[in-house]
Protein backbone atom coordinates (compact mmCIF):
# COMPACT_ATOMS: atom_id res chain seq x y z
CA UNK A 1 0.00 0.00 0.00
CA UNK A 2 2.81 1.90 0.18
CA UNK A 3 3.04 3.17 -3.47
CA UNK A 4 -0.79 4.22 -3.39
CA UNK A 5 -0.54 5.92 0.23
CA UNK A 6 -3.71 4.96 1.37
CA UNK A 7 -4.69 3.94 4.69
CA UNK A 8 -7.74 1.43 5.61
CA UNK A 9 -10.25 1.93 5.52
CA UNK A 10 -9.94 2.86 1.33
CA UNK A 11 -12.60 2.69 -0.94
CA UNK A 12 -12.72 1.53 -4.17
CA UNK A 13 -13.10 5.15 -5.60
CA UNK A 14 -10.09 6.55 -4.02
CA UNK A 15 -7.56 3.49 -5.46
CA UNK A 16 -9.19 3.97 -8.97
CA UNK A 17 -8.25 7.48 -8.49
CA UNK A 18 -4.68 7.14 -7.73
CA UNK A 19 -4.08 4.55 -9.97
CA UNK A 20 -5.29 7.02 -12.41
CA UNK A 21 -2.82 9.50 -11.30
CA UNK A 22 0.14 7.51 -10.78
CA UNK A 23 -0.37 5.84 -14.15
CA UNK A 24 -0.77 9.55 -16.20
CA UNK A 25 2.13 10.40 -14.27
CA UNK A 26 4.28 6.63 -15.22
CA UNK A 27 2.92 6.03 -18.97
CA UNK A 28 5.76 6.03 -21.58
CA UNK A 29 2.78 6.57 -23.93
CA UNK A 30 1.65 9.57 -22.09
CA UNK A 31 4.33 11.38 -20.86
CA UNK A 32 6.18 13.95 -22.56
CA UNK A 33 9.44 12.74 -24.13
CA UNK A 34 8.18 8.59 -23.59
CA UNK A 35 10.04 9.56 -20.22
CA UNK A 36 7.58 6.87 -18.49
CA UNK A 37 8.87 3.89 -16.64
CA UNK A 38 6.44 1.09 -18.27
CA UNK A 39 7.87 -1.34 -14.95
CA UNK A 40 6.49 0.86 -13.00
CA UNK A 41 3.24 0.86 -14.86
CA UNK A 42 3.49 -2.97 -14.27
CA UNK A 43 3.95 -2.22 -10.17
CA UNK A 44 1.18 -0.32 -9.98
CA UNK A 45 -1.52 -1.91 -11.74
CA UNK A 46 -0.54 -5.03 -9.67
CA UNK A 47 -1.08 -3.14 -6.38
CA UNK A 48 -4.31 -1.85 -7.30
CA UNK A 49 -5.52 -5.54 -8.25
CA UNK A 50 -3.87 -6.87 -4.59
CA UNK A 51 -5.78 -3.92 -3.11
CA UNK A 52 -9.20 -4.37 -4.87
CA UNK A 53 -9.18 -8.20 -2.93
CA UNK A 54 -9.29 -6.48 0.07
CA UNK A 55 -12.82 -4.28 -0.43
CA UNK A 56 -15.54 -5.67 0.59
CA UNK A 57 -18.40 -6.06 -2.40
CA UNK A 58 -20.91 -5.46 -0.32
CA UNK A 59 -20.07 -2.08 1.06
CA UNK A 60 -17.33 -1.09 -1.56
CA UNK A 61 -14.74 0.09 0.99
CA UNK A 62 -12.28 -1.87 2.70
CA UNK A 63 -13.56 -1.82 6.40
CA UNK A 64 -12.05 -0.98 9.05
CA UNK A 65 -7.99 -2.07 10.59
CA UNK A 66 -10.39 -3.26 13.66
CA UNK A 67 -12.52 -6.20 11.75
C-alpha cells in the first residue's frame, strides 16, 4: 500500500483514483518525451488488483484495521 498511500479503511473510488494518477504520471505513452517507466506501470496496476481483494463487495470500501 505503500506506493498508493492509502490507509484502511480505502474505498474503491479513491484506489481507482490514484491509480489514475500515478499511471498519467508513469505512462511512456503519455508522458512527454516517452520519459515513463512502463515497470512501473506494471507495479502499480498489480497493487491496485492486490488492493481491490481487500474491499468488501458489499459495502465497496475496505472496512475498518479493527474487523
Amino acid at each position: 500500500m505503500k506506493l498508493y498511500s492509502v490507509s484502511i479503511p480505502y474505498t474503491e473510488k479513491q484506489i481507482r483514483h490514484i491509480r489514475n494518477e500515478l499511471i498519467k504520471r508513469n505512462h511512456p505513452d503519455v508522458t512527454e518525451n516517452g520519459g515513463g517507466d512502463a515497470e512501473k506501470c506494471r507495479e502499480i496496476l498489480q497493487a491496485y488488483q492486490i488492493l481491490l481483494k481487500y474491499i468488501s463487495p458489499e459495502t465497496g470500501d475496505s472496512g475498518s484495521e479493527n474487523s
